[in-house]
Protein backbone atom coordinates (compact mmCIF):
# COMPACT_ATOMS: atom_id res chain seq x y z
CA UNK A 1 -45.65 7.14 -18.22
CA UNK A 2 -49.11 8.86 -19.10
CA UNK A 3 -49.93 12.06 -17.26
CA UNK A 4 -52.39 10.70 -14.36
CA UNK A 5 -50.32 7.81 -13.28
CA UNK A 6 -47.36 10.48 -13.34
CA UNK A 7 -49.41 12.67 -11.04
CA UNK A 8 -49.52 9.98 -8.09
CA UNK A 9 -45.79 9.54 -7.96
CA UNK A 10 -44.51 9.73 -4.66
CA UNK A 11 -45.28 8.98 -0.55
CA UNK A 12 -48.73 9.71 0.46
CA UNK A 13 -50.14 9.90 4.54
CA UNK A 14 -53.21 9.00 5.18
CA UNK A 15 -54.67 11.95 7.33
CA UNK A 16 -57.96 10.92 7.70
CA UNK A 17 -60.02 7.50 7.12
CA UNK A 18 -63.71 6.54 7.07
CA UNK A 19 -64.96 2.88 6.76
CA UNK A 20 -68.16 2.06 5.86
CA UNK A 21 -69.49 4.87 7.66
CA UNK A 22 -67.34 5.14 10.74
CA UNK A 23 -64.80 7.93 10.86
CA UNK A 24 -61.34 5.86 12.50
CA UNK A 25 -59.07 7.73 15.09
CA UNK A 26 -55.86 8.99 14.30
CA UNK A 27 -54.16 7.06 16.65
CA UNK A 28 -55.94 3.49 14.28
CA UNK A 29 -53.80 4.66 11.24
CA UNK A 30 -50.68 6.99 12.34
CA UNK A 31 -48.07 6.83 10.12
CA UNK A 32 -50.25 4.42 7.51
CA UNK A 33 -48.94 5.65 4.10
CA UNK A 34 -48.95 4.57 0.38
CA UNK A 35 -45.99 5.17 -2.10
CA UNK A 36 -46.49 4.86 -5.92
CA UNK A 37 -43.91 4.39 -8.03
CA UNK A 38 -44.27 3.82 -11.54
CA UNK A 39 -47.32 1.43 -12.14
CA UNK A 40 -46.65 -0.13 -8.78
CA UNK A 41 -47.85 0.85 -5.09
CA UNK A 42 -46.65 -0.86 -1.58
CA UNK A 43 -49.02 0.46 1.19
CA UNK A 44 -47.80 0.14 5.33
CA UNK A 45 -51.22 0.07 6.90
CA UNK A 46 -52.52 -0.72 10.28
CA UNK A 47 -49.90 -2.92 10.66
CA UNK A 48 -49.74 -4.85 7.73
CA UNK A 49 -47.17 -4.23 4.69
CA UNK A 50 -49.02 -4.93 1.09
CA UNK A 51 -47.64 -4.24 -2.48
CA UNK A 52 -48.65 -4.33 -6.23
CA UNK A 53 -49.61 -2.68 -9.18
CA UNK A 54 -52.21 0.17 -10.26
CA UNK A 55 -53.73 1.15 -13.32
CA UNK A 56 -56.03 4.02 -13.59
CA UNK A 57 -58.88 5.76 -16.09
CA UNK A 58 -58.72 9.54 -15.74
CA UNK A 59 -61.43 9.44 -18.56
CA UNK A 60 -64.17 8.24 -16.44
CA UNK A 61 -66.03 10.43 -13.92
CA UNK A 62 -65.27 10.59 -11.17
CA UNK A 63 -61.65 8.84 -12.14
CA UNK A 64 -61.27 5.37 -11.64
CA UNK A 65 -58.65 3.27 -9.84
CA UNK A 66 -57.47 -0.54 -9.76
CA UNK A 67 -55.06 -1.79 -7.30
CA UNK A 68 -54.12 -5.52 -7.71
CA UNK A 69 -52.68 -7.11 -4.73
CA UNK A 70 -49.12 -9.11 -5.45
CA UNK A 71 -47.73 -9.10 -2.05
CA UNK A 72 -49.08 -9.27 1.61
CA UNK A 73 -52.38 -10.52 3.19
CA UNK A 74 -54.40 -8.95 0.62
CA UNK A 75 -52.02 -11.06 -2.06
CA UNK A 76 -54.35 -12.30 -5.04
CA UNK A 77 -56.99 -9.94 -4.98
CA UNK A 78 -57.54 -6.58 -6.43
CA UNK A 79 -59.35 -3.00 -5.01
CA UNK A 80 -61.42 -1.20 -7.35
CA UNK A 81 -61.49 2.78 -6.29
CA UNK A 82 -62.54 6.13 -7.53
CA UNK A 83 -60.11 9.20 -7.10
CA UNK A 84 -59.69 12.73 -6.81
CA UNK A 85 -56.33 14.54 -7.04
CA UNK A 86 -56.00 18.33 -6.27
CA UNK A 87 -52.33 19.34 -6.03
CA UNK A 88 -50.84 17.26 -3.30
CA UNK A 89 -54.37 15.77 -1.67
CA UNK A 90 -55.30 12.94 -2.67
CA UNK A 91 -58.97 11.62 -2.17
CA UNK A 92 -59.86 7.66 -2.81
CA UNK A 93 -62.57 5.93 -2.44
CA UNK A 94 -62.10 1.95 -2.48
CA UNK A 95 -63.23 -1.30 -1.73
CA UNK A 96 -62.20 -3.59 0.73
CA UNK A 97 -64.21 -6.24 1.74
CA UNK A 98 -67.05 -5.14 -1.10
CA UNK A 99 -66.91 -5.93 -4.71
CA UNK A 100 -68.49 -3.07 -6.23
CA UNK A 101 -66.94 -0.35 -7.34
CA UNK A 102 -68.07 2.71 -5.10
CA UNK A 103 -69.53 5.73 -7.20
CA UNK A 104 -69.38 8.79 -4.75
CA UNK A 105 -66.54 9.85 -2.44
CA UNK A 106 -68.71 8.45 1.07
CA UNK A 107 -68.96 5.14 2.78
CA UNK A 108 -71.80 3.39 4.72
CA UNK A 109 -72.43 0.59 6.93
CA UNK A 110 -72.36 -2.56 5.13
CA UNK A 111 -70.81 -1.32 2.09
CA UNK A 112 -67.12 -2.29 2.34
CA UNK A 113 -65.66 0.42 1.41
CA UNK A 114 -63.45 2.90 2.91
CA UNK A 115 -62.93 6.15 2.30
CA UNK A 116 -59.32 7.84 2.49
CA UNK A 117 -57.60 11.38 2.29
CA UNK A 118 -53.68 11.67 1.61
CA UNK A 119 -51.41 14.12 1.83
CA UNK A 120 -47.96 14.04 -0.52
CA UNK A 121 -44.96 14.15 1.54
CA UNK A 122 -42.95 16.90 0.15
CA UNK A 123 -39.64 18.21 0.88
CA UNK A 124 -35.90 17.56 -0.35
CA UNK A 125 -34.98 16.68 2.98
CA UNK A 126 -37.24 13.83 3.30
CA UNK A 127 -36.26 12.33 0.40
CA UNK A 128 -32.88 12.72 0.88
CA UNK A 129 -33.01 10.74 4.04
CA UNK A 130 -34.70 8.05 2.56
CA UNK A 131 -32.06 7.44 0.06
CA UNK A 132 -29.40 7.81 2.69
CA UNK A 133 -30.94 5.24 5.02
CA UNK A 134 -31.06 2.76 2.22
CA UNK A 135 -27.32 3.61 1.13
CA UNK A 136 -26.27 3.20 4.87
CA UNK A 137 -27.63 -0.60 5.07
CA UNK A 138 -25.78 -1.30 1.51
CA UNK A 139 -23.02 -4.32 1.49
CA UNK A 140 -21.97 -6.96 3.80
CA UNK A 141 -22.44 -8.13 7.60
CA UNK A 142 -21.64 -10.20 9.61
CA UNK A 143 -23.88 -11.79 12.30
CA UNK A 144 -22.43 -10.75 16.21
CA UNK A 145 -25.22 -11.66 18.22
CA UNK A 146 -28.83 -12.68 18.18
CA UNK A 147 -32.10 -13.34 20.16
CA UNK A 148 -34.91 -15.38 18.50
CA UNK A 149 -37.99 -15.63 20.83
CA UNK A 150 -35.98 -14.16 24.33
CA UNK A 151 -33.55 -16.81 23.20
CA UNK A 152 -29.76 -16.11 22.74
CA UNK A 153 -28.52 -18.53 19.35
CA UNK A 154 -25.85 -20.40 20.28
CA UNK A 155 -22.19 -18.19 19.45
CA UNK A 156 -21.64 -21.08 16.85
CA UNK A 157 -24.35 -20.43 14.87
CA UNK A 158 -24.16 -16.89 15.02
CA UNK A 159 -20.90 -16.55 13.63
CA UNK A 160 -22.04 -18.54 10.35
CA UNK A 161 -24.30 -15.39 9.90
CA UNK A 162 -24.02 -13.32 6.88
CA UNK A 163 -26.67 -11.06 5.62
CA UNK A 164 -26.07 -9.19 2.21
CA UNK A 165 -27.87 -5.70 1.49
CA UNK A 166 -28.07 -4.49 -2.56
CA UNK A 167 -31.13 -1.76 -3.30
CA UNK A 168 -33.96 -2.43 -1.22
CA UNK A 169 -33.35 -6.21 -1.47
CA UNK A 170 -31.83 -8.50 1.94
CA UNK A 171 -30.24 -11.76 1.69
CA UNK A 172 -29.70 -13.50 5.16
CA UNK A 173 -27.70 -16.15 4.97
CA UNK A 174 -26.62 -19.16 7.66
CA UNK A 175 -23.55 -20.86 6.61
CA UNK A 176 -24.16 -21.41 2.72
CA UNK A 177 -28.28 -22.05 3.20
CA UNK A 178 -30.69 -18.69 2.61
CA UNK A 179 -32.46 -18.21 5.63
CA UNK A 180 -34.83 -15.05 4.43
CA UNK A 181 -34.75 -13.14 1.00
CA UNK A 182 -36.91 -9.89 1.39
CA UNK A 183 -37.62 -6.56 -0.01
CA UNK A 184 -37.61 -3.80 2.78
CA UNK A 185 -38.52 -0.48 3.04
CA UNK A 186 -37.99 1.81 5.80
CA UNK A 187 -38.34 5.38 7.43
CA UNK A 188 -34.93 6.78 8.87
CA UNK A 189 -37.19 9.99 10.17
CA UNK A 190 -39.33 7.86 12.42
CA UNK A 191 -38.20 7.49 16.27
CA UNK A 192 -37.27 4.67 16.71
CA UNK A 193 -36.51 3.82 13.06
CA UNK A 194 -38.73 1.49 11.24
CA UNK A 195 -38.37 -0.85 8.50
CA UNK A 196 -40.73 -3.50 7.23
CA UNK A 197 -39.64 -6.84 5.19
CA UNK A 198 -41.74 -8.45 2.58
CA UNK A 199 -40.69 -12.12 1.88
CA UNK A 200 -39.88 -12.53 -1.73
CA UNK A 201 -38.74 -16.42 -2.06
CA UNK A 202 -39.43 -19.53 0.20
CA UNK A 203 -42.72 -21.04 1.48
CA UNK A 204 -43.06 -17.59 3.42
CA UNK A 205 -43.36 -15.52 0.59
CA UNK A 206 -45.59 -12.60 0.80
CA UNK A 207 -45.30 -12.31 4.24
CA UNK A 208 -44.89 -9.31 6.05
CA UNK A 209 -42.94 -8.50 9.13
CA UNK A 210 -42.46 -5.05 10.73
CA UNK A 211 -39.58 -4.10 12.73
CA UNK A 212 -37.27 -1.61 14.07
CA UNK A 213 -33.67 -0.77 14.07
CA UNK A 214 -31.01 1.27 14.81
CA UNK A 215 -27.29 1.74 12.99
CA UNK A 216 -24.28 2.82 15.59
CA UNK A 217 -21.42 3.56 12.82
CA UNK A 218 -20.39 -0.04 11.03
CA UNK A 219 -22.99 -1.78 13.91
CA UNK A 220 -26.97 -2.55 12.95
CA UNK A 221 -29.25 -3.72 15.76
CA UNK A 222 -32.31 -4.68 13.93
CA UNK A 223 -35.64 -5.82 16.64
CA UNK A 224 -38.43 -8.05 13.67
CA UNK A 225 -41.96 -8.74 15.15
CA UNK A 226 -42.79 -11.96 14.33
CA UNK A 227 -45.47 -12.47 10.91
CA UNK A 228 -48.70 -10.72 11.56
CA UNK A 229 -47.16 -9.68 15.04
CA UNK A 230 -47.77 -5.38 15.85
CA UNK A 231 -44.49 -3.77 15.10
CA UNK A 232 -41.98 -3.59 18.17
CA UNK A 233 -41.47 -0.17 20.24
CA UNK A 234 -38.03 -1.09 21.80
CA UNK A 235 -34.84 -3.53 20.85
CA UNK A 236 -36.02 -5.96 23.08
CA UNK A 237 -37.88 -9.47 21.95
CA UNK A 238 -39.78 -11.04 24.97
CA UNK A 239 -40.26 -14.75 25.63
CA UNK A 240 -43.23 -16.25 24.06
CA UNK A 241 -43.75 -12.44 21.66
CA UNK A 242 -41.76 -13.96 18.31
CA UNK A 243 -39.43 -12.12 16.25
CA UNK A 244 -36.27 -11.55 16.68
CA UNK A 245 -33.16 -9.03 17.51
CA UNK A 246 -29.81 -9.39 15.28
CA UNK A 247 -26.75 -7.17 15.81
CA UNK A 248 -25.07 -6.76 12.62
CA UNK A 249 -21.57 -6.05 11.75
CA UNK A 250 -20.28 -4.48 8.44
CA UNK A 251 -17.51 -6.26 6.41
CA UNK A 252 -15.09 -4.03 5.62
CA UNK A 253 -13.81 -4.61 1.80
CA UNK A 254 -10.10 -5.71 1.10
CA UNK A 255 -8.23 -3.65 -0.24
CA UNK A 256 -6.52 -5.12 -3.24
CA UNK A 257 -2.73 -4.56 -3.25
């Protein structure tokens, strides 16, 4: 990996955020966040969930950035961005309704861009309970109850739910028909926890869904907004708000004799 892509590694917060000339509240991107990895990015931002791949030119000046969309609303199209990187702050300037590449770090009305500074999370304490959240989802579980738009599924459909966890990647499974394959990724700091799905196969692919959850020893309760939907604040689902709540139960393994 060459030397600037290798300097962007890692989980950036936004802190602050301009758009074409209008400084945005705190409260419009709170917890918004992009983590690069390799040549690829996934970005939780006001809501949505997007992911794809970056390339960059440190030999222009200022430095130049590309970010092609592969996954969520923004799927298909590409962001073309100027950077600045000093230590662990991270200043980009991008485009995101315009098509021209902007040329100082500043936005105005009309332009469409935006203007954002990061911060790099730090710490080994933060990335150690990333990794453990992920590990603690890992395996097999069975389905124990569930709630699909304030509805309770009937007990003899539930128990034909199994949903299968490896790496960042969910199966859910009805009987032997795939109900949702998705990549997730999630914060196990956040209060309630969060964790957002991106649909990788089926006529939903690419879409994103944001959700909660909570893990009680071998029990998951996980609480999905429905596609496009705000993230939920409770494990609750509404009738008539979408989504769903599952409660999860892990297979033990058999021990061979």
């Amino acid at each position: 990996m060459k030397a600037p892509l290798a300097a962007l590694q890692g989980t950036w917060e936004i802190v602050a955020l301009e758009v074409e000339g209008a400084s945005i509240p705190v409260g419009g991107f709170r917890g918004s966040r992009i983590i690069v990895k390799g040549g690829t990015f996934s970005t939780v931002s006001m809501g949505a969930t997007y992911g794809g791949t970056l390339t960059v030119d440190a030999s222009k000046s200022p430095k130049t950035l590309e970010l092609s969309f592969k996954s969520g609303p923004e799927k298909g199209t590409k962001s073309l961005a100027i950077y600045e990187l000093h230590g662990d702050t991270w200043k980009l300037c991008l485009t995101v309704t315009g098509h021209t590449r902007p040329t100082s770090f500043a936005t105005k009305p009309g332009s469409g861009h935006a203007f954002e500074i990061l911060k790099r999370q730090t710490g080994k304490s933060s990335r150690e309970a990333l990794l453990d959240g992920i590990r603690e989802l890992q395996g097999e579980w069975s389905l124990v109850a569930a709630v699909r738009d304030g509805q309770e599924l009937p007990p003899s459909f539930v128990a034909t739910g199994k949903r299968l966890v490896k790496g960042n990647v969910t199966t859910v499974l009805f009987g032997k028909e795939v109900y949702l394959e998705a990549a997730f990724t999630l914060d196990p700091t956040s209060s309630p926890k969060t964790i957002d799905y991106i649909v990788t196969a089926g006529d939903s692919q690419g879409e994103a869904q944001l959700g909660i959850y909570a893990l009680e020893g071998d029990t998951v309760t996980y609480c999905l907004a429905a596609a496009g939907q705000p993230r939920p604040t409770e494990l609750a689902i509404r009738p008539g708000a979408g989504g769903a709540l599952t409660v999860w139960k892990r297979k033990k393994a058999t021990k061979k004799k």
